[in-house]
Protein backbone atom coordinates (compact mmCIF):
# COMPACT_ATOMS: atom_id res chain seq x y z
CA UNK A 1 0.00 0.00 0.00
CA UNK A 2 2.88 2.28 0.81
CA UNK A 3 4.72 1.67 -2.49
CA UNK A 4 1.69 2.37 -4.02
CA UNK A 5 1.07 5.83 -2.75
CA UNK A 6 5.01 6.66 -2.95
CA UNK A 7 4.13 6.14 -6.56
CA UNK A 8 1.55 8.02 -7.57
CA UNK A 9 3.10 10.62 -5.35
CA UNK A 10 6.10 10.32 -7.92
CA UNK A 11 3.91 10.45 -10.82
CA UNK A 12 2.17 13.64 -9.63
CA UNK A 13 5.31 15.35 -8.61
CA UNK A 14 6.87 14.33 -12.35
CA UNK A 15 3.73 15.90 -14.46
CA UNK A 16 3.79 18.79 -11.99
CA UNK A 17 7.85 19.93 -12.94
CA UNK A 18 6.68 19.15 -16.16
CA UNK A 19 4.07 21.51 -16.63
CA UNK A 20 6.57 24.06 -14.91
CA UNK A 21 8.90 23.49 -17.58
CA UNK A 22 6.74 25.77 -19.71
CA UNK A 23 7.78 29.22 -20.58
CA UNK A 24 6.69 31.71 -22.57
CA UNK A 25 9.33 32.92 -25.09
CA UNK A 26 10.79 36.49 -25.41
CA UNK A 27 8.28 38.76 -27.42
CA UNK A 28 7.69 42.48 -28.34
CA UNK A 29 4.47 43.88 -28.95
CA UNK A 30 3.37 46.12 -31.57
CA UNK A 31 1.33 49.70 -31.64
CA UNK A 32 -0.58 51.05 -34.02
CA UNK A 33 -2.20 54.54 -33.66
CA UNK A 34 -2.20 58.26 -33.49
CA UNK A 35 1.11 59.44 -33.20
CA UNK A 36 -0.34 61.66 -30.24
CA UNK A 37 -1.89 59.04 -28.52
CA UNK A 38 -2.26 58.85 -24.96
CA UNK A 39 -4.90 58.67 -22.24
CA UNK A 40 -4.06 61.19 -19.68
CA UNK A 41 -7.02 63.24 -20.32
CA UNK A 42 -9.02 60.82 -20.07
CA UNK A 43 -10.50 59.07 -16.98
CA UNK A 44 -9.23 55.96 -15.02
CA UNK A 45 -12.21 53.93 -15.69
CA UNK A 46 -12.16 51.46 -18.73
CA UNK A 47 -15.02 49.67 -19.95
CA UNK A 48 -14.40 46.71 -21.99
CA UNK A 49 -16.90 46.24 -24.84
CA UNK A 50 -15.49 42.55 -25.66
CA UNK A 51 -14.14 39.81 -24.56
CA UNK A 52 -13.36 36.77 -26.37
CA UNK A 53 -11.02 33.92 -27.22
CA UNK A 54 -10.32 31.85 -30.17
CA UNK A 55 -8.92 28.38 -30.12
CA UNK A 56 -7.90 26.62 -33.46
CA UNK A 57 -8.10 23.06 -33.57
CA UNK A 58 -8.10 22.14 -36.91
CA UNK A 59 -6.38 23.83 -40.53
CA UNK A 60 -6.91 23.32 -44.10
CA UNK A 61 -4.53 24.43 -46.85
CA UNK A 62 -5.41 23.51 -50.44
CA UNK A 63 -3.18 24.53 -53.93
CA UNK A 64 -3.88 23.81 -57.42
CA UNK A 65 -2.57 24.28 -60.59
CA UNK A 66 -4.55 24.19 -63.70
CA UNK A 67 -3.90 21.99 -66.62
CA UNK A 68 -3.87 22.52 -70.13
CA UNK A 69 -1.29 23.30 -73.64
CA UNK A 70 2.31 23.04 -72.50
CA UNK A 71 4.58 25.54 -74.21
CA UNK A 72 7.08 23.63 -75.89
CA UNK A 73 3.72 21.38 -76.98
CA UNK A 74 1.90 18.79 -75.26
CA UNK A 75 -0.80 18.32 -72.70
CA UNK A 76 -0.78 18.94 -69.01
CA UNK A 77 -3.41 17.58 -66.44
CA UNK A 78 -4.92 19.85 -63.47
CA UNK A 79 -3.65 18.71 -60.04
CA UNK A 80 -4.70 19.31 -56.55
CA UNK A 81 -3.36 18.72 -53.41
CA UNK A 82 -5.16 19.72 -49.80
CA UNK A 83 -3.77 18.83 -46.21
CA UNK A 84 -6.28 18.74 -43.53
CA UNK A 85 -4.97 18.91 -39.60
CA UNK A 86 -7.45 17.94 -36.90
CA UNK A 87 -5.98 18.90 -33.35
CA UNK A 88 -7.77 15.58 -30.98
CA UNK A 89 -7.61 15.83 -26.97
CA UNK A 90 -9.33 19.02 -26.07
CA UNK A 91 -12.33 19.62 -23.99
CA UNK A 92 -14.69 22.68 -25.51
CA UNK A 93 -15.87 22.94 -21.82
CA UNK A 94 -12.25 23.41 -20.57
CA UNK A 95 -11.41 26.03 -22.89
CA UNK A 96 -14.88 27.66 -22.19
CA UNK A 97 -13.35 27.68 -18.21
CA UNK A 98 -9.76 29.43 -19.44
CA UNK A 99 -11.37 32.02 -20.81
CA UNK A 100 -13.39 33.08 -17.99
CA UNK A 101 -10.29 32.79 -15.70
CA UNK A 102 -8.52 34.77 -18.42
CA UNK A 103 -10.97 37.18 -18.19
CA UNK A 104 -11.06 37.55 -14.35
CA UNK A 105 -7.08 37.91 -14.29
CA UNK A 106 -7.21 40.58 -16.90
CA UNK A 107 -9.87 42.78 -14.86
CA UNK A 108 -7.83 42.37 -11.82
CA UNK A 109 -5.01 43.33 -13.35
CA UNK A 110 -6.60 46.62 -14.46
CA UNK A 111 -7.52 47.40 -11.20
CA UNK A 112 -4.25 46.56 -9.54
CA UNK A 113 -3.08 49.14 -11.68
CA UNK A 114 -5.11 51.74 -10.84
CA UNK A 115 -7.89 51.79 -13.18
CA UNK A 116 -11.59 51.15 -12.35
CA UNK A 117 -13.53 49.00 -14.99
CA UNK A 118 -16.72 49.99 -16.00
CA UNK A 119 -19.99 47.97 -16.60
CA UNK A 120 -20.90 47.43 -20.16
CA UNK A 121 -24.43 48.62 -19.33
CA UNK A 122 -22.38 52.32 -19.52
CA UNK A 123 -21.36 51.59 -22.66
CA UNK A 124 -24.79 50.51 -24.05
CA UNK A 125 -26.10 53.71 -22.32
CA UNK A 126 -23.52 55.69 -24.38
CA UNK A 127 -24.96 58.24 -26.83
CA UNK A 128 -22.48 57.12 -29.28
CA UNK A 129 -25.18 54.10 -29.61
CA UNK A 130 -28.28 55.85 -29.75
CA UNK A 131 -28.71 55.50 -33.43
CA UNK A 132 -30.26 52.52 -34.54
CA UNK A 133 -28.84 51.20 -31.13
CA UNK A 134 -31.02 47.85 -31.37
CA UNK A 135 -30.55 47.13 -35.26
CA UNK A 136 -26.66 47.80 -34.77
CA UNK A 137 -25.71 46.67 -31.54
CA UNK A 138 -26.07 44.20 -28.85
CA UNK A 139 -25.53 43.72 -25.15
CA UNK A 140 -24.39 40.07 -24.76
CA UNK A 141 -23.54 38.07 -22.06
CA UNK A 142 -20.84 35.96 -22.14
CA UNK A 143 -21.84 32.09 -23.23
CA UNK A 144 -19.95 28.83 -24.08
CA UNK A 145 -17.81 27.83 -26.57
CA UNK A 146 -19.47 28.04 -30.27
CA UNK A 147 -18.49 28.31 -33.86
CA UNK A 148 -16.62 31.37 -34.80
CA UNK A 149 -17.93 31.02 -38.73
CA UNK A 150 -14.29 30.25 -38.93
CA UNK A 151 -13.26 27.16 -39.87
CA UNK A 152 -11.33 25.07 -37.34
CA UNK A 153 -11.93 28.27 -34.64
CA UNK A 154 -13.62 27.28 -31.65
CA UNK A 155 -15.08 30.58 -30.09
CA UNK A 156 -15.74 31.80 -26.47
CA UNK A 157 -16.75 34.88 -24.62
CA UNK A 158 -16.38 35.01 -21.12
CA UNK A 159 -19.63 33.48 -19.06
CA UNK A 160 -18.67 35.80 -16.53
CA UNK A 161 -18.95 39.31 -18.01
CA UNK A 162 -21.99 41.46 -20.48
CA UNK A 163 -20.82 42.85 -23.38
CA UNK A 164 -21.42 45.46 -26.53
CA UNK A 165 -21.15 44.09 -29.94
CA UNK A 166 -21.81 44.89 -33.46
CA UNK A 167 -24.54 42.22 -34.85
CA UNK A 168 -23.56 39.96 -37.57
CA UNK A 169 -20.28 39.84 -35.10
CA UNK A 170 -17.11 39.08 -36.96
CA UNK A 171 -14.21 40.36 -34.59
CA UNK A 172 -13.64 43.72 -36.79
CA UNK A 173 -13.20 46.43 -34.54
CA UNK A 174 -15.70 49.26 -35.06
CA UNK A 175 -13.49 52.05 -35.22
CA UNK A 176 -15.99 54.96 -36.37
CA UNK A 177 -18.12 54.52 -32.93
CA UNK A 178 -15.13 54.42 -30.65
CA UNK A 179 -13.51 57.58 -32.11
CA UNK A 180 -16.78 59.08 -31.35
CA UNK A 181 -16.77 58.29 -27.45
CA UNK A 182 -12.77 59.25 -27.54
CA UNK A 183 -13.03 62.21 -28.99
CA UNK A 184 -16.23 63.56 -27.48
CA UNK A 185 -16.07 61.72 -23.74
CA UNK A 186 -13.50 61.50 -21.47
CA UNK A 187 -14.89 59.56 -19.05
CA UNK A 188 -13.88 56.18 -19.73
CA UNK A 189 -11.55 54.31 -22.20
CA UNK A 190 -12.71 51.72 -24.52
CA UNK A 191 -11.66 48.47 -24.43
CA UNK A 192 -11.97 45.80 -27.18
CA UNK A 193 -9.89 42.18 -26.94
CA UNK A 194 -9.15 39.70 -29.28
CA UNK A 195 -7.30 36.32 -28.90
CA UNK A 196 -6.85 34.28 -30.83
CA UNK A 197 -4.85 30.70 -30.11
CA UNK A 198 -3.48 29.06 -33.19
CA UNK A 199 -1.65 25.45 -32.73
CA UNK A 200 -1.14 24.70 -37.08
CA UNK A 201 0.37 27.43 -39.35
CA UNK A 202 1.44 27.15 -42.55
CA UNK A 203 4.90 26.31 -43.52
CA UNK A 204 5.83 26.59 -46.80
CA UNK A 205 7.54 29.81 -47.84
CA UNK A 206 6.97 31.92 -50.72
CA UNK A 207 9.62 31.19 -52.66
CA UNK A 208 8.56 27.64 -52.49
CA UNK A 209 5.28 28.33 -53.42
CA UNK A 210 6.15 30.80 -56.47
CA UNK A 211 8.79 27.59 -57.79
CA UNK A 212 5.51 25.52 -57.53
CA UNK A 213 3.31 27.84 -59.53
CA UNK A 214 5.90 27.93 -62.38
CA UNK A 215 6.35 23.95 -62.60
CA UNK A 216 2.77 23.81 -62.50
CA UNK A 217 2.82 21.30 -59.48
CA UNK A 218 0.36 21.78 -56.59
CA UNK A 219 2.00 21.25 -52.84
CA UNK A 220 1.06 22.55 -49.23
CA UNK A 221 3.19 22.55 -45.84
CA UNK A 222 2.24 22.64 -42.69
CA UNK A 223 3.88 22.31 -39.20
CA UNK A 224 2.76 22.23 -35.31
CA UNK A 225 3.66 25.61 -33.83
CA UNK A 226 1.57 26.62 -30.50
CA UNK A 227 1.55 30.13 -30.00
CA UNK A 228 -0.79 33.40 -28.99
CA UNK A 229 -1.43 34.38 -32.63
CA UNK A 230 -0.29 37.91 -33.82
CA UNK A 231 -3.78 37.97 -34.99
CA UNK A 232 -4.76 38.51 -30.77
CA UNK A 233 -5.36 42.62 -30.83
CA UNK A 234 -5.94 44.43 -27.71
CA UNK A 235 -7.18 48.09 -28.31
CA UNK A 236 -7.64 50.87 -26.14
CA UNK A 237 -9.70 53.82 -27.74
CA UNK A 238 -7.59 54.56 -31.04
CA UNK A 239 -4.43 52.54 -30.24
CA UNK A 240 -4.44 48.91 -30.89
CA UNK A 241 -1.24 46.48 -29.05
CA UNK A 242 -1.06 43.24 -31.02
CA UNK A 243 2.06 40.83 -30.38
CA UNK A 244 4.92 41.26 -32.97
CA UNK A 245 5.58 37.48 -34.68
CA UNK A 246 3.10 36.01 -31.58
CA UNK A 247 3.77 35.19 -28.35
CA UNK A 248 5.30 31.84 -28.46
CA UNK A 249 5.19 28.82 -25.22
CA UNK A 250 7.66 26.17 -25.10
CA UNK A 251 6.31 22.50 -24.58
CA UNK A 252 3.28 22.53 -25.52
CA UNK A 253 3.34 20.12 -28.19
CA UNK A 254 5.67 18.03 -30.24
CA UNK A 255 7.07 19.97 -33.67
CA UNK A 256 5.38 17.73 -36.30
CA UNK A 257 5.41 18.68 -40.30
CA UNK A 258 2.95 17.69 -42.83
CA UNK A 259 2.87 17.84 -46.44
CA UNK A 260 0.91 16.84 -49.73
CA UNK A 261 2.13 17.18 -53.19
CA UNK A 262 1.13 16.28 -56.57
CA UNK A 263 2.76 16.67 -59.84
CA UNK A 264 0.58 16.82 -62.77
CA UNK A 265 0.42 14.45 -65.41
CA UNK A 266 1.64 15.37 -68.81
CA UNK A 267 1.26 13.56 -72.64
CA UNK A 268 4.37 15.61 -74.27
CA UNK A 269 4.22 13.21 -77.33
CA UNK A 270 0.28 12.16 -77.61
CA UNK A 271 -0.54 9.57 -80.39
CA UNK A 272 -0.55 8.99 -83.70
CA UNK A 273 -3.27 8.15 -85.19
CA UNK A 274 -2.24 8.64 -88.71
CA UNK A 275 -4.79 11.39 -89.23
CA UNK A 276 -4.76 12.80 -86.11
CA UNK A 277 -2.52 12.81 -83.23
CA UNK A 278 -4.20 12.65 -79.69
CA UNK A 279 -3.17 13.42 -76.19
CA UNK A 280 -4.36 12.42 -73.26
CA UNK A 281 -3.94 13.03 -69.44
CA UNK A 282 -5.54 12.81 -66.12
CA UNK A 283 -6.49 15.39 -63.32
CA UNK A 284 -4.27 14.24 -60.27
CA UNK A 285 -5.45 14.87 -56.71
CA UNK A 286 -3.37 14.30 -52.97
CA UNK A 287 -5.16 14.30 -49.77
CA UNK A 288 -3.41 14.16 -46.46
CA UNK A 289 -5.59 14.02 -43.74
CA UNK A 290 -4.06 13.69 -40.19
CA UNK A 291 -5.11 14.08 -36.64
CA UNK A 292 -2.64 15.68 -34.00
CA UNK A 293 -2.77 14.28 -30.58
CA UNK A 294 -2.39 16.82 -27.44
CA UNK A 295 -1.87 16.99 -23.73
CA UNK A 296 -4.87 18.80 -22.74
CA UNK A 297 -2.97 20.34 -19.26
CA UNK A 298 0.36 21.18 -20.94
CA UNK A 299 -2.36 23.13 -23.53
CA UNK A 300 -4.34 24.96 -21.06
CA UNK A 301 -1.34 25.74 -19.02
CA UNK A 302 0.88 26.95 -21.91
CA UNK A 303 -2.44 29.15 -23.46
CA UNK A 304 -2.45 30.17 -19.84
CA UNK A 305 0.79 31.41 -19.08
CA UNK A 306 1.39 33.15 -23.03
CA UNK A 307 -2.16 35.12 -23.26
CA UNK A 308 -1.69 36.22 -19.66
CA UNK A 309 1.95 37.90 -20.61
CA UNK A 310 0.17 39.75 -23.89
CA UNK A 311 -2.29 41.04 -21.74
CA UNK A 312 -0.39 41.88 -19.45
CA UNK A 313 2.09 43.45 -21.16
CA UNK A 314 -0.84 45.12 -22.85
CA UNK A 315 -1.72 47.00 -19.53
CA UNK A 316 1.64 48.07 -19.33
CA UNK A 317 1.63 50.12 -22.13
CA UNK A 318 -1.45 51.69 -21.09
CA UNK A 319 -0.23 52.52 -17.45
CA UNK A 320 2.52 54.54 -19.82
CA UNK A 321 0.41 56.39 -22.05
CA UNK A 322 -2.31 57.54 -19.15
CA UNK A 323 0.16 58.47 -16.55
């Protein structure tokens, strides 16, 4: 019985410094804005319209080249190839539970920094939304994880938190409304957020794909790469903070690559038919379809530990600009 528990004590203690292991990688952010901007006539309240994360477990990449008349004469067929990456291991439920404990760390750490966060009823309330408030605009609660009409996105909003967002949502930031409040109010600053968690990318360089293009041959790379997307945008009133190149965790998952390619088929000679010469090819397709396996703690922890440094790092540069 003893050896027993001295084991699974072991075990525990082993996946523990194993999920320490993870860190997040150096990582710069990057601003986009007014050159003037800055917040220190504004108000140390923020109000954050939205909230949300987006996971990608899955990635399709698809090239083709068409067929037809060869230059030097001859036929050429059409030919396809398409990779499709499922990501298998995750829980939608668990993801639904990291954002809301995203969410709550990023409020507190607005208000250990001095700033007071708003209710998105103020924001509803705002007359920037009087017009057409209802047809435009809605004040959502936060609710589990659901399609993102993206495909391979999984897509939460915090359960824990209301929110203001254009209808027909599709994560563009509205910037005509918020210049409004900025420029008119000074009572609050806007807050918008965007992440966006991406696990496949796309591997294959340019000049791979432009060699491609002129041998008429169709071919798409892809590798595992786990990172907080450049893609995740954090904005405050006109300035927007997204992370330069991503924000990058270390053991998350295994580097895999994956590849289809297809060559098309070509008749340079035909046959002779004695009247007529005829040539003849087919179209050519390649399909690689493969599922990725994952640890579903090393995940949450490492999605954990790289959103929370954007964010925070986020905050940071808006301590600067309003002090």
């Amino acid at each position: 019985m003893k050896r027993t528990i001295c084991l699974a004590i072991l075990v525990s203690m082993l996946t523990s410094l194993s999920l320490f292991s993870q860190t997040v990688e150096d990582f710069k952010i990057r601003t986009a804005g007014p050159g003037n901007l800055n917040y220190r006539k504004h108000s140390k309240r923020v109000v954050i319209s939205d909230f949300h994360v987006k996971y990608q477990v899955a990635l399709e990449l698809k090239d083709s080249q068409k067929g037809g008349k060869m230059w030097r004469g001859g036929l050429r067929g059409d030919a396809k190839a398409s990779l499709n990456l499922v990501l298998d291991g995750l829980d939608p439920d668990q993801l639904q539970k990291l954002t809301d404990q995203l969410y709550d760390t990023y409020v507190a750490e607005l208000k250990a920094q001095g700033f007071e966060v708003a209710s998105a009823e103020e924001l509803w309330n705002h007359e920037a939304y009087e017009k057409n408030r209802e047809e435009r605009w809605e004040l959502v609660p936060g609710y589990g994880p659901g399609d993102s009409g993206e495909y391979g996105l999984i897509f939460t909003r915090p359960t824990n938190g209301k929110f203001v967002v254009p209808k027909n949502y599709n994560g563009m930031y509205v910037g005509a409304t918020v210049g409004k409040i900025n420029n008119k109010e000074r009572d609050f600053i806007y807050n918008s957020v965007s992440l966006v968690v991406t696990i496949f990318e796309d591997s294959q360089g340019e000049l791979s794909k432009t060699l491609n293009r002129h041998a008429k041959a169709a071919q798409v790379k892809a590798e595992t790469n786990f990172k907080i997307s450049e893609e995740s945008k954090v904005w405050f009133g006109m300035g927007t903070i997204s992370p330069r190149g991503g924000v990058e965790v270390s053991d998350v998952i295994n580097k895999q690559k994956f590849e289809a390619g297809q060559n098309a088929d070509r008749d340079k000679l035909g046959t002779d038919y004695g009247v007529l010469r005829i040539w003849k090819v087919d179209d050519k397709e390649k399909k690689n379809y493969s599922t990725v396996e994952c640890n579903p703690e090393k995940y949450l922890k490492g999605t954990e530990l790289g959103a929370n440094a954007f964010l925070k790092e986020s905050i940071q540069f808006l301590v600067k600009k309003a002090n």
